[in-house]
Protein backbone atom coordinates (compact mmCIF):
# COMPACT_ATOMS: atom_id res chain seq x y z
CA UNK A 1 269.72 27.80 111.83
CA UNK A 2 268.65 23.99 110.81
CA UNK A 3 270.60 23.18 114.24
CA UNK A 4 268.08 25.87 116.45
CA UNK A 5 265.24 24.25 114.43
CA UNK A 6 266.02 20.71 115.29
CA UNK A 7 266.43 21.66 119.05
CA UNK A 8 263.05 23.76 119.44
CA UNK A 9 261.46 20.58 117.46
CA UNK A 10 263.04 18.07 119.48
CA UNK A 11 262.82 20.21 122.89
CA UNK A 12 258.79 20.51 121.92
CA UNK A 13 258.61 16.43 121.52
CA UNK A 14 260.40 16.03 124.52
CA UNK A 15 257.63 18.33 126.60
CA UNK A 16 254.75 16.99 124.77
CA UNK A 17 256.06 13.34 126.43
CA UNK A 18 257.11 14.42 129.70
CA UNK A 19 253.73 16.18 129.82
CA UNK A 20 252.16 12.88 129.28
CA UNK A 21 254.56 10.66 131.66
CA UNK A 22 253.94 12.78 134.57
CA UNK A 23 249.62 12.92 133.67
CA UNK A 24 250.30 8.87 133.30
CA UNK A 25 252.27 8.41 136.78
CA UNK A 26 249.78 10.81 138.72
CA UNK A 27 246.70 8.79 137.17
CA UNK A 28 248.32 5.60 138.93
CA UNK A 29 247.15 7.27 142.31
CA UNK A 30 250.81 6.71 143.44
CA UNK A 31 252.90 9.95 142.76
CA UNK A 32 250.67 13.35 142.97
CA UNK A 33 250.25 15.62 140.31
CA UNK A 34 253.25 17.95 141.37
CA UNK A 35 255.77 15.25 142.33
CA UNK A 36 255.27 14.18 138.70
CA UNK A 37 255.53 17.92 137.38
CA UNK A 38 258.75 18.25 139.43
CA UNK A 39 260.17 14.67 138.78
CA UNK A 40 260.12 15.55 134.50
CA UNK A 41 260.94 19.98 135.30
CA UNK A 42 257.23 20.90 133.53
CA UNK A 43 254.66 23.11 135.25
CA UNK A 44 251.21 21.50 136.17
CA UNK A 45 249.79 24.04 133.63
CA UNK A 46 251.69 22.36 130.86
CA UNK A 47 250.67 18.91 131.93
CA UNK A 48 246.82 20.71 131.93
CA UNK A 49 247.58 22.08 128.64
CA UNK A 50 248.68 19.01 126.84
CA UNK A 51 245.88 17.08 128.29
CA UNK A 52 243.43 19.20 126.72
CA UNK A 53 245.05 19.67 123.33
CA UNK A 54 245.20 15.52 123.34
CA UNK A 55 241.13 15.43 124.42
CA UNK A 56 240.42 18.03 121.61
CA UNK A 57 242.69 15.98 119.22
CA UNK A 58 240.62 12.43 120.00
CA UNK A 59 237.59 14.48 119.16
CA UNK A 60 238.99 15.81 115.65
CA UNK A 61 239.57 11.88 115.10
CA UNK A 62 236.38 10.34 116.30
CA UNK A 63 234.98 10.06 113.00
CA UNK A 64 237.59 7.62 111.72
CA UNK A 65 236.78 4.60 113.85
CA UNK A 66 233.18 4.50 111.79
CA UNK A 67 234.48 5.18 108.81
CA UNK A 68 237.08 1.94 109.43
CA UNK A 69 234.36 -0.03 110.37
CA UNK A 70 232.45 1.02 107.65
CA UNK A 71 235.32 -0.08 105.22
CA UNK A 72 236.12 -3.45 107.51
CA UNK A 73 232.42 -4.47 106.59
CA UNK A 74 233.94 -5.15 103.22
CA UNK A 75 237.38 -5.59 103.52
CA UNK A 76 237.14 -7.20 106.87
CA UNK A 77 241.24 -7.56 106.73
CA UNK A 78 242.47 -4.54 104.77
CA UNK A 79 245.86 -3.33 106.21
CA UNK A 80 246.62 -0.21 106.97
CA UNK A 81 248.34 1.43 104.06
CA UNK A 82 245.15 0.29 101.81
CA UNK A 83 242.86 1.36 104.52
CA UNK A 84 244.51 5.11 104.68
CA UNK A 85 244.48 5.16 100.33
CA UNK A 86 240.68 4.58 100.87
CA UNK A 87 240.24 6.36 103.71
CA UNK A 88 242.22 9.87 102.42
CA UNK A 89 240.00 11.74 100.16
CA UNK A 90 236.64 11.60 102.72
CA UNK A 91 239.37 12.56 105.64
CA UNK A 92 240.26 15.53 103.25
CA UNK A 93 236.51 16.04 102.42
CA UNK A 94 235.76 16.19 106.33
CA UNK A 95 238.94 18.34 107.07
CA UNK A 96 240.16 15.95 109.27
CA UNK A 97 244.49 16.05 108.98
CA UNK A 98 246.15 12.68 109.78
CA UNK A 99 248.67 10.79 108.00
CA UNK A 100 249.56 7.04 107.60
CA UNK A 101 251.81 6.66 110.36
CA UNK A 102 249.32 8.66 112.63
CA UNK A 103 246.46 6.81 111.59
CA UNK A 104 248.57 3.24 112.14
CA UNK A 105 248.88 4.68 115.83
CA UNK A 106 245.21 5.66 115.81
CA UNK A 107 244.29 2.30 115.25
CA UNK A 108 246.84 0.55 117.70
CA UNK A 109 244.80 3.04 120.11
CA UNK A 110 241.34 1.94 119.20
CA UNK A 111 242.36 -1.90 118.88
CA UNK A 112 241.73 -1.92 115.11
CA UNK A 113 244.91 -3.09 114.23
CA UNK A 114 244.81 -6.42 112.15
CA UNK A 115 247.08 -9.53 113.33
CA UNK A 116 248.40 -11.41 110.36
CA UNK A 117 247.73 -14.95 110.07
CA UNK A 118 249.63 -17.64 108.47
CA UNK A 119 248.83 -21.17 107.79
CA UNK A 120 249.48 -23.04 104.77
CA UNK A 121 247.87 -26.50 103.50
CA UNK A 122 248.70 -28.80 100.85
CA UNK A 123 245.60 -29.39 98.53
CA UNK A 124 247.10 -30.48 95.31
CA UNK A 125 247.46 -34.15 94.69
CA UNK A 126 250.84 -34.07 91.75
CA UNK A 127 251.46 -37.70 92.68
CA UNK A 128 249.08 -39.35 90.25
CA UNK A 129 249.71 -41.12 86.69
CA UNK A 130 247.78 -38.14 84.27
CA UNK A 131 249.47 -36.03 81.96
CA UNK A 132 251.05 -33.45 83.11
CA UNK A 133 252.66 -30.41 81.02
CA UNK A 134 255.37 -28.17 80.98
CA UNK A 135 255.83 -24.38 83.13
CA UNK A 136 254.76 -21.98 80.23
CA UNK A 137 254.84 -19.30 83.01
CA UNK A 138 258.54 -18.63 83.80
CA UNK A 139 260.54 -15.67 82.31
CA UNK A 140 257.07 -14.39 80.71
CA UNK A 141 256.15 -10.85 80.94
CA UNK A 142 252.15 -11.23 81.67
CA UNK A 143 250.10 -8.17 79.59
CA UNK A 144 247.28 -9.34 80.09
CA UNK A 145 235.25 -19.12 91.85
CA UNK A 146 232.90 -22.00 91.92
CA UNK A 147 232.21 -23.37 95.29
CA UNK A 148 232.19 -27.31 95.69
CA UNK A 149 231.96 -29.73 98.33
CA UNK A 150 235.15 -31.08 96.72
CA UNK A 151 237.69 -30.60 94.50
CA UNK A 152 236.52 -33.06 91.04
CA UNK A 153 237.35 -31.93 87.68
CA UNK A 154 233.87 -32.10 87.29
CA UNK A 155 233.21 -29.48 89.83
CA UNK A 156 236.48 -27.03 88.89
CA UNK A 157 235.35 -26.98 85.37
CA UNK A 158 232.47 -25.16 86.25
CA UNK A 159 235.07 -22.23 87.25
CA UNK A 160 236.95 -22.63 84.37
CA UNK A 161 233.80 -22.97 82.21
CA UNK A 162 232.38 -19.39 83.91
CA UNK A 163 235.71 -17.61 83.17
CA UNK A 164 235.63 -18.55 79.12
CA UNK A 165 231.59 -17.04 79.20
CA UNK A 166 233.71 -13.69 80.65
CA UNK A 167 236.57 -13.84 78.04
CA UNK A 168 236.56 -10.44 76.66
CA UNK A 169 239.54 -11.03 74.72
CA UNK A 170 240.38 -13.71 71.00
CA UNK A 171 244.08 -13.38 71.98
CA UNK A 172 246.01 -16.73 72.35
CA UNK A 173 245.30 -17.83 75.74
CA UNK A 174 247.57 -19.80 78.74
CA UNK A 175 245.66 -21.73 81.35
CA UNK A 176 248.11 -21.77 84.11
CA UNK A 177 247.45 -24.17 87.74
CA UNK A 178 249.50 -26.67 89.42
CA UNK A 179 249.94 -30.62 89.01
CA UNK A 180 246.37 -31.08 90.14
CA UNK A 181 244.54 -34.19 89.07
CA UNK A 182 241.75 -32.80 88.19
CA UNK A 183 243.62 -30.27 85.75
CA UNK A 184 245.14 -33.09 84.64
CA UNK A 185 242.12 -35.40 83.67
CA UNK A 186 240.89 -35.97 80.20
CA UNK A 187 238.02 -33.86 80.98
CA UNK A 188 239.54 -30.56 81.61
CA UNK A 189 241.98 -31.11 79.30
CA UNK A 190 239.54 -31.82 76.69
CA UNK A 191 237.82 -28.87 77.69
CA UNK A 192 241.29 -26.68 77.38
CA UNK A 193 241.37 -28.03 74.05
CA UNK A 194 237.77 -27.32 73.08
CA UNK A 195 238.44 -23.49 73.65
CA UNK A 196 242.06 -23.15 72.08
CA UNK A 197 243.80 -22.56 75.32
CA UNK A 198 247.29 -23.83 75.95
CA UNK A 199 247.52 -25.40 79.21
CA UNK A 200 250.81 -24.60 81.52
CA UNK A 201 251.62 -26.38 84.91
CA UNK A 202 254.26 -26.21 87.46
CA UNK A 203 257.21 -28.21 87.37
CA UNK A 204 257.02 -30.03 90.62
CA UNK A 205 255.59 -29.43 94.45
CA UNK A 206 256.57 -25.34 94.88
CA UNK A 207 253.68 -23.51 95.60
CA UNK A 208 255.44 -20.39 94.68
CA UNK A 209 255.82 -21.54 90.68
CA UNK A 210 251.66 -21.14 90.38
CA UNK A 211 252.26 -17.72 92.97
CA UNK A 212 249.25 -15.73 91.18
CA UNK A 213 246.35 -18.12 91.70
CA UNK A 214 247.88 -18.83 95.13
CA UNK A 215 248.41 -15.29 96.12
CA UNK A 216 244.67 -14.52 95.28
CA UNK A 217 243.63 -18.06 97.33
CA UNK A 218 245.36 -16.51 100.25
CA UNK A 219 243.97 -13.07 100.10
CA UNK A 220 240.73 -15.08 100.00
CA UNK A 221 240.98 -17.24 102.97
CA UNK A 222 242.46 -15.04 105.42
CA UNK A 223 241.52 -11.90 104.29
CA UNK A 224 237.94 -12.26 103.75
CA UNK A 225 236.87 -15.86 104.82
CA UNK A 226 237.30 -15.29 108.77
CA UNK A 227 233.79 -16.78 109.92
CA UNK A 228 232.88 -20.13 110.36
CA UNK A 229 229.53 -20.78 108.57
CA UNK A 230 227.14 -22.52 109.70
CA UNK A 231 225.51 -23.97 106.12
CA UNK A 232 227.07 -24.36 102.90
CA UNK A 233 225.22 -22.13 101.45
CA UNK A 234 225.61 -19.11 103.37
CA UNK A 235 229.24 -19.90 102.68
CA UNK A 236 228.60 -19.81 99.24
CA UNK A 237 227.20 -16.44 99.49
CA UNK A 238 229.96 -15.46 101.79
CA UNK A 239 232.32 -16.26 98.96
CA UNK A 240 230.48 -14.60 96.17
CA UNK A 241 230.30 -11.31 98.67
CA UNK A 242 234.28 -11.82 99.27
CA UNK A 243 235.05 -12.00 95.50
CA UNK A 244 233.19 -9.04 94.73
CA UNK A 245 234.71 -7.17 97.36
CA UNK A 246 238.22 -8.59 96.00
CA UNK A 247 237.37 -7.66 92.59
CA UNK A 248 235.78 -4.23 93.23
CA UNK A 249 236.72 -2.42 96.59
CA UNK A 250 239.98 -3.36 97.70
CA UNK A 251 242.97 -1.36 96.35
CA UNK A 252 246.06 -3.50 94.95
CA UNK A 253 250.00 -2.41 94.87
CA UNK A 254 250.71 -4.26 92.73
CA UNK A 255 248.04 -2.45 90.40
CA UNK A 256 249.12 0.91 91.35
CA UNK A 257 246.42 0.99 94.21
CA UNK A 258 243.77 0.33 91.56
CA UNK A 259 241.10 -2.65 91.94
CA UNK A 260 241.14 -5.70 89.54
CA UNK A 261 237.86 -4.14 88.01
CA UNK A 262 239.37 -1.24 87.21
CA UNK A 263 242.29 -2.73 85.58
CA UNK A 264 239.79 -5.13 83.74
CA UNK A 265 237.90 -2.61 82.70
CA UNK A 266 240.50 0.02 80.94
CA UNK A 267 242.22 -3.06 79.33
CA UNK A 268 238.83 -4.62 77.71
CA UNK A 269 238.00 -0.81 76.30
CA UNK A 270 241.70 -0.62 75.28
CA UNK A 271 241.31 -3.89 73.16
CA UNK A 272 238.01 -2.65 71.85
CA UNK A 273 239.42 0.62 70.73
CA UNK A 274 242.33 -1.46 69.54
């Protein structure tokens, strides 16, 4: 019986593409309609038939490329396996049936498809003559953006000085970053020690050792900073759009396809309750 099932399945694939070939080879104006029907062993009705059933099918899916772009006005980079979690309870709402793989061919189709891009620059200076301190980070089982023209402590402190207004938790508290010099200045470290929090650092040059704060940097730049602005301060806004989107809209694996304010949120009311 499974072997019957697997050969009416596999016989009905077959016909759906030799329906198509044959509509694709007469559309080149070379081979007519019935040399293509006889070429493949399918009746011009079928070819008819399957032609309709794939015009009827593009019209079932027309809603999805606005609701994409809709998304994309956000997430201007979202892949598609995010963009199908978001995009799954309005298709079920709509009654429109289509699943991941489907939709990744939909969108090869439509030209929505998003090219990765990779490009990696050094920005951290490590070779200065500042303290530097020890990886707190490795083997540690974790529970729990201001824009400058440059990269001062003066200027990252801000950041840092924005996150400790936020701190919704007294816990004891690691400050994590790379060999930086301006983590590494009197200033900031002064300013670690004002607020009780225990500052950690890589060990040397790998990027991968600080792999949080650079995994979120890189989400940032080519996920959301694609346009070349023409002020600083529309890029500043474009920055403070980008985070928010980060923070609220776009789903996470890592987070079990939940956004960082979600997360954020159910582990502040957890402490609170706590």
């Amino acid at each position: 019986m499974v072997d019957i099932i697997d050969e009416q399945i596999g016989g009905t694939i077959r016909k759906k593409a030799f329906t198509r070939s044959a509509r694709s080879l007469q559309q080149t104006e070379k081979v007519s309609l019935a040399a293509s029907c006889r070429l493949f062993g399918i009746s011009r009705q079928a070819v008819y038939q399957q032609h309709a059933r794939d015009q009827q099918r593009k019209k079932e899916l027309e809603p999805i490329r606005a609701l994409v772009l809709d998304i994309r006005r956000y997430l201007p980079r979202l892949g598609t396996r995010k963009l199908y979690f978001l995009l799954k309870p309005t298709l079920e709402e709509q009654g429109i049936k289509i699943g991941r793989d489907s939709l990744f061919d939909y969108l090869r189709e439509e030209k929505l498809l998003i090219k990765p891009r990779r490009s990696y620059t050094k920005t951290t200076d490590s070779k200065h003559w500042m303290k530097k301190h020890p990886n707190l980070l490795q083997g540690l089982d974790i529970k729990r953006h201001e824009l400058s023209y440059e990269m001062k402590a003066s200027d990252v402190l801000k950041a840092f000085e924005r996150s400790v207004a936020n701190r919704q938790t007294r816990r004891p508290l690691l400050h994590h970053s790379d060999r930086g010099s301006q983590y590494c200045s009197v200033l900031y470290q002064d300013a670690l020690h004002k607020h009780q929090i225990t500052p950690s650092m890589t060990d040397g040059y790998d990027c991968y050792q600080n792999a949080l704060a650079e995994r979120v940097n890189g989400i940032l730049k080519q996920a959301f900073l694609i346009y070349r602005c023409k002020t600083f301060d529309d890029l500043k806004e474009l920055v403070k759009e980008s985070i928010d989107a980060y923070n609220r809209f776009r789903p996470h694996l890592s987070l079990g396809m939940k956004t960082p304010d979600e997360v954020h949120k159910k582990a502040s009311c957890n402490m609170q309750l706590a």
